[in-house]
N, C-alpha and C. Protein backbone atom coordinates (compact mmCIF):
# COMPACT_ATOMS: atom_id res chain seq x y z
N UNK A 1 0.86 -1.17 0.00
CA UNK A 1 0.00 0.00 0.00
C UNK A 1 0.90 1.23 0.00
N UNK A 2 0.02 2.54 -0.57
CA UNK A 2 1.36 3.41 -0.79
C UNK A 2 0.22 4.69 -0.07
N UNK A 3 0.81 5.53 0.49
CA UNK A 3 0.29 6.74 1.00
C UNK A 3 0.61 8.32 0.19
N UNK A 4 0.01 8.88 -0.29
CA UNK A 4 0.69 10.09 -1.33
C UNK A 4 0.40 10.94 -0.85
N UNK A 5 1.48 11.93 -0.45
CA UNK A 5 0.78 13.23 0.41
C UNK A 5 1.51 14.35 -1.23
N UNK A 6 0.19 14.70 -1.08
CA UNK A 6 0.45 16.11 -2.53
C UNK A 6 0.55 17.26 -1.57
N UNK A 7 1.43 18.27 -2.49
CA UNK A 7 1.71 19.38 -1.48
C UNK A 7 1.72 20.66 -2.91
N UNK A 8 0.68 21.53 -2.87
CA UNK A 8 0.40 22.89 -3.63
C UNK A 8 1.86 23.42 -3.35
N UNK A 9 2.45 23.82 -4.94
CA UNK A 9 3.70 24.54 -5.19
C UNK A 9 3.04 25.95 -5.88
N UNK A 10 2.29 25.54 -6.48
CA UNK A 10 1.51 26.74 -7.13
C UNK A 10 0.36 27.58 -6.34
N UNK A 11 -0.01 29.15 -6.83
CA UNK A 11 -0.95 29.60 -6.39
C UNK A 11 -2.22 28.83 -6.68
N UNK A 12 -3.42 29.08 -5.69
CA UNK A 12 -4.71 28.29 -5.85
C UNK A 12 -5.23 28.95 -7.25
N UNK A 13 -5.29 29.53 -7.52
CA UNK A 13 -5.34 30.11 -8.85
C UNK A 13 -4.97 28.94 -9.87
N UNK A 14 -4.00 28.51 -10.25
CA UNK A 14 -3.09 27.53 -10.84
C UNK A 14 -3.65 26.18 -10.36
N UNK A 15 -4.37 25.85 -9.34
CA UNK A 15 -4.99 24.60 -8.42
C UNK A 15 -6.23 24.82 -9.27
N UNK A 16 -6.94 25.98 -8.87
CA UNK A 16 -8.43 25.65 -9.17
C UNK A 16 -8.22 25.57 -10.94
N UNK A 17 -7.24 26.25 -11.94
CA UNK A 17 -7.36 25.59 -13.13
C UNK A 17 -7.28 24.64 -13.79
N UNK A 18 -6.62 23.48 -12.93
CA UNK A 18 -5.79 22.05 -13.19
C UNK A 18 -6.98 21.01 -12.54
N UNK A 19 -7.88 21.63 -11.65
CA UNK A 19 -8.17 21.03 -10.22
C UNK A 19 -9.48 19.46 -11.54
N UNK A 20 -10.16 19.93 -11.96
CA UNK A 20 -11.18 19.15 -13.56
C UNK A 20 -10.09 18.21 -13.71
N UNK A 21 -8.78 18.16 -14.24
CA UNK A 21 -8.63 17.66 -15.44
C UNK A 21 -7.39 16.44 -14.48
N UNK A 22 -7.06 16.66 -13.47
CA UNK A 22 -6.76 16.12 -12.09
C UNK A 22 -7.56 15.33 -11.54
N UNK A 23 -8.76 15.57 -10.95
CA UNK A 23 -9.84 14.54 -10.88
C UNK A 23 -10.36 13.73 -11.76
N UNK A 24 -10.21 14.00 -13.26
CA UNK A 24 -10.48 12.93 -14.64
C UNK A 24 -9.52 12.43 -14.38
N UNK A 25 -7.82 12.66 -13.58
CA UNK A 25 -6.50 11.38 -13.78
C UNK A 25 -7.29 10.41 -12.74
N UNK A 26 -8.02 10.93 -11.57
CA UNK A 26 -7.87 10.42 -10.38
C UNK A 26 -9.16 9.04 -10.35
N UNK A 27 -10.31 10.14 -11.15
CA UNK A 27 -11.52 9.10 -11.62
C UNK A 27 -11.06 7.71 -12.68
N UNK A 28 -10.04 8.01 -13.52
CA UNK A 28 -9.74 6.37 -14.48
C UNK A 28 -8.85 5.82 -13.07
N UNK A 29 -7.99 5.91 -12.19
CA UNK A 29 -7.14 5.53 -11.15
C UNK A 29 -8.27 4.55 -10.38
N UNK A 30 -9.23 5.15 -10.20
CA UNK A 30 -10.13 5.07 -9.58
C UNK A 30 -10.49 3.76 -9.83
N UNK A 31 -11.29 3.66 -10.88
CA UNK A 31 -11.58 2.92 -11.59
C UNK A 31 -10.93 1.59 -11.88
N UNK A 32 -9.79 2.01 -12.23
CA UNK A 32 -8.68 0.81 -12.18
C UNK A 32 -8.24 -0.38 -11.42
N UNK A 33 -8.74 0.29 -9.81
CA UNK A 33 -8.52 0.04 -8.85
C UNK A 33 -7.04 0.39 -7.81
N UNK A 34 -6.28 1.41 -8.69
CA UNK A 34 -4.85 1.50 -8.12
C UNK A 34 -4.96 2.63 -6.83
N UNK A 35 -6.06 3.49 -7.03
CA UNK A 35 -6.27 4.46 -6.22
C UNK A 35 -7.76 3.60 -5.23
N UNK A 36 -7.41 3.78 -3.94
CA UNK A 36 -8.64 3.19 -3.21
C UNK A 36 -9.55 4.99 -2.09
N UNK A 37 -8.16 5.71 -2.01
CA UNK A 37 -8.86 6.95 -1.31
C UNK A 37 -8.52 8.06 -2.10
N UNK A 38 -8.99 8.69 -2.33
CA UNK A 38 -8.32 10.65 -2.37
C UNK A 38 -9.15 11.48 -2.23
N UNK A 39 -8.65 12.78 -1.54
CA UNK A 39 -9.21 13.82 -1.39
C UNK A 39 -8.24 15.19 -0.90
N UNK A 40 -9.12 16.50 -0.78
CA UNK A 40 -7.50 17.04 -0.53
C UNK A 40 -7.51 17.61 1.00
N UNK A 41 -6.28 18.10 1.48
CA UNK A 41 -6.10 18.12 2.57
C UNK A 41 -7.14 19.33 3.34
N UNK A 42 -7.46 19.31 4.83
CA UNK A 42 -8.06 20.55 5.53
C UNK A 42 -7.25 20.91 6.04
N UNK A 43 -6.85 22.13 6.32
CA UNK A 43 -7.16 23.40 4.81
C UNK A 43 -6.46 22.76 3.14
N UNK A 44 -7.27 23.35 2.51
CA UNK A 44 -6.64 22.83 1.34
C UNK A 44 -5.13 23.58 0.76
N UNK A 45 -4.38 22.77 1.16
CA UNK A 45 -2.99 22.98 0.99
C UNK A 45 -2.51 21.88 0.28
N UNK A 46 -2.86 20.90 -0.34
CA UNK A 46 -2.55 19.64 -1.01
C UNK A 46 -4.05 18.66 -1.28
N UNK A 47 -2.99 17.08 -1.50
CA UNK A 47 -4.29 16.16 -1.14
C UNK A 47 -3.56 15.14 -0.58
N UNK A 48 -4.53 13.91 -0.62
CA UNK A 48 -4.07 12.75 0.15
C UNK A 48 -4.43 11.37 -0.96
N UNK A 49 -3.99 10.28 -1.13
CA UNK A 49 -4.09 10.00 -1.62
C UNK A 49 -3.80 8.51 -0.89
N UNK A 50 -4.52 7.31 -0.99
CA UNK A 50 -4.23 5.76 -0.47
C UNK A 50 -4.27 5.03 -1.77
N UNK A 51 -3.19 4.23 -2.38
CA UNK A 51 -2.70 3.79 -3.48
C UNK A 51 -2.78 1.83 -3.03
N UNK A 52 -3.06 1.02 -3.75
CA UNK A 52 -3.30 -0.31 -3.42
C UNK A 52 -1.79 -0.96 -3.38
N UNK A 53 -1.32 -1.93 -3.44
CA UNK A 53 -0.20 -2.65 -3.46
C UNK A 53 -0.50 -3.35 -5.02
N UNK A 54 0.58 -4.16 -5.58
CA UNK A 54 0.75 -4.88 -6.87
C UNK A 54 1.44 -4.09 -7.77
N UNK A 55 1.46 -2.44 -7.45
CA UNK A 55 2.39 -1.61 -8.13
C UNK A 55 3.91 -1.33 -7.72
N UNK A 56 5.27 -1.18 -8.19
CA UNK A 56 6.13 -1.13 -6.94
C UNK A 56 6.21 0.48 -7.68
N UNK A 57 7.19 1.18 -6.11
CA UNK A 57 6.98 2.49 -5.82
C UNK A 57 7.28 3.60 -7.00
N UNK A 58 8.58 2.75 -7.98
CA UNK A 58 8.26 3.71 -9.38
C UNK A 58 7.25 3.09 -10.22
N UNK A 59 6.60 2.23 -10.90
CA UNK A 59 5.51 2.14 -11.57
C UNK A 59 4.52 3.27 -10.82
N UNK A 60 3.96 3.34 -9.61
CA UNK A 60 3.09 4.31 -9.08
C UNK A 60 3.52 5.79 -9.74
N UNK A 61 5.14 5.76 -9.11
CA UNK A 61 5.50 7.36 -9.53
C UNK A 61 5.39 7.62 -10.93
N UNK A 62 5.90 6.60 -11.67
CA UNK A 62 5.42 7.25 -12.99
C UNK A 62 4.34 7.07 -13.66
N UNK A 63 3.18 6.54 -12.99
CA UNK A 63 1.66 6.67 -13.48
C UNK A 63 1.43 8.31 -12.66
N UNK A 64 1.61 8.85 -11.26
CA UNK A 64 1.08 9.71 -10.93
C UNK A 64 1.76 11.26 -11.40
N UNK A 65 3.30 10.47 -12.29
CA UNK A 65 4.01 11.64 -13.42
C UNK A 65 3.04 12.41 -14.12
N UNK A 66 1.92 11.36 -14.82
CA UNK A 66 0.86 12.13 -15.67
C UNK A 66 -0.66 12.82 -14.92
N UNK A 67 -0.46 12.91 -13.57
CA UNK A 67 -1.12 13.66 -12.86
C UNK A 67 -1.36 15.32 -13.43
N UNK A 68 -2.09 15.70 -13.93
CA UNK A 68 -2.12 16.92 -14.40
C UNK A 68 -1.30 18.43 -13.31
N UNK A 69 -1.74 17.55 -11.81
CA UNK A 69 -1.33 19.13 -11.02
C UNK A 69 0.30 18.28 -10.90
N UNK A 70 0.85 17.26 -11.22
CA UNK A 70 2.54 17.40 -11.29
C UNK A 70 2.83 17.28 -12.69
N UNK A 71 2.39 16.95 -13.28
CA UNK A 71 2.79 17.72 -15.42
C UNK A 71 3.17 18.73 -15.33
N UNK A 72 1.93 19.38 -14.55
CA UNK A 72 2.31 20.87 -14.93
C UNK A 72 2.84 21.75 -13.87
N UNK A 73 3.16 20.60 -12.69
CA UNK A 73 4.41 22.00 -11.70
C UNK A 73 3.64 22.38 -10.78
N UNK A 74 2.48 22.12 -10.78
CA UNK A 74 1.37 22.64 -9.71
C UNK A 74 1.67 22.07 -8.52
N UNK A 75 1.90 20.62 -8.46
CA UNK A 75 2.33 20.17 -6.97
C UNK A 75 3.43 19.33 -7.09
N UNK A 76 3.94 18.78 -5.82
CA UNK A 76 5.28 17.91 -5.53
C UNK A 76 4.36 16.69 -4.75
N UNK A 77 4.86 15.52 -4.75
CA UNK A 77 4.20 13.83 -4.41
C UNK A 77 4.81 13.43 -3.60
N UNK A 78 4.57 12.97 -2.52
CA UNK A 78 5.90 12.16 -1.72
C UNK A 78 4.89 10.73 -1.76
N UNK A 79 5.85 10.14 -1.88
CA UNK A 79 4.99 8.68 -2.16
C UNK A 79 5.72 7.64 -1.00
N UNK A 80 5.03 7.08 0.00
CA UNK A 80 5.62 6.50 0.96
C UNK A 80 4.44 5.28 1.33
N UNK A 81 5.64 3.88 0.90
CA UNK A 81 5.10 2.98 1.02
C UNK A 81 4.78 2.40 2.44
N UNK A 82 3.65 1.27 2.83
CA UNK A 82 3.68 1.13 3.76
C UNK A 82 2.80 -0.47 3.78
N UNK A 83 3.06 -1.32 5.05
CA UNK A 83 2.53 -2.58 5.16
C UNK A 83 1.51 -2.39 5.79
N UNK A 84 0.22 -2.47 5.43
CA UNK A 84 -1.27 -2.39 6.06
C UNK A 84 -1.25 -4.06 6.75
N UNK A 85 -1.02 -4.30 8.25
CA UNK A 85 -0.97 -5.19 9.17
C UNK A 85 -2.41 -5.44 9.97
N UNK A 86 -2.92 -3.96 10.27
CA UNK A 86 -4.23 -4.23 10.77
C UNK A 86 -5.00 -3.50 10.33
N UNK A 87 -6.13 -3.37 9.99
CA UNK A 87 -7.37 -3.19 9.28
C UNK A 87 -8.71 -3.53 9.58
N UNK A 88 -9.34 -2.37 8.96
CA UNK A 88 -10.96 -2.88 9.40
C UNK A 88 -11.52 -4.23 8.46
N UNK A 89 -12.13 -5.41 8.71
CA UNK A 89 -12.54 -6.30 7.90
C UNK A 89 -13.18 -5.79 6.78
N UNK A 90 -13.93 -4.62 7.13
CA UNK A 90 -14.77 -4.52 5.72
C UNK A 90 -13.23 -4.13 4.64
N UNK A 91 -12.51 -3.49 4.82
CA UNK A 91 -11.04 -3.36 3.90
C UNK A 91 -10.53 -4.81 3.62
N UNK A 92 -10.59 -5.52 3.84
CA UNK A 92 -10.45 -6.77 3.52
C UNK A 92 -9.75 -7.26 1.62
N UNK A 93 -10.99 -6.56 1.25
CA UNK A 93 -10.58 -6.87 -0.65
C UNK A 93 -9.93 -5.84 -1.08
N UNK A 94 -9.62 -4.80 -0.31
CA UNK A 94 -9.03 -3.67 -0.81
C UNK A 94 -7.31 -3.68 -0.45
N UNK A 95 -7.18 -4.92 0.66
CA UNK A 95 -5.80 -4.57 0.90
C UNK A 95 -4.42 -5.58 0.04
């Protein structure tokens, strides 16, 4: 499992123009099943992001390369893997 903390480099200005075409990367992710959470941080200063396992840590980085807000400079990714040991059962198929 991978944890992605996004962090705004750009003015919100530059956020709210990217912010559409960022959520279309995040909705096919979605979909895919590689992305299981996201949303962005309170206060919005970034987002958060819970990534599944079966990817290793550069395949992730360079799928979230074509992230529209890091294409274009808008934000920085720290991508930090981690072993999900305990969990709620209903997470069960997700881990």
């Amino acid at each position: 499992m991978f944890l992605v903390d996004i962090s705004y480099i750009q003015p919100m200005e530059a956020v709210e123009a990217a912010t559409a075409a960022h959520r279309a990367f995040l909705d096919i992710h979605i979909g895919s099943g590689l992305l299981i959470l996201t949303g962005p941080k309170v206060p919005r200063t970034g987002g958060i992001l819970i990534a599944r396992g079966g990817e290793t840590r550069e395949e992730l980085a360079a799928i979230l390369a074509e992230d529209p807000f890091q294409a274009l400079g808008i934000a920085e990714y720290t991508i930090t893997e981690f072993a999900a040991v305990k969990y709620s059962p209903a997470l069960a198929d997700l881990i």
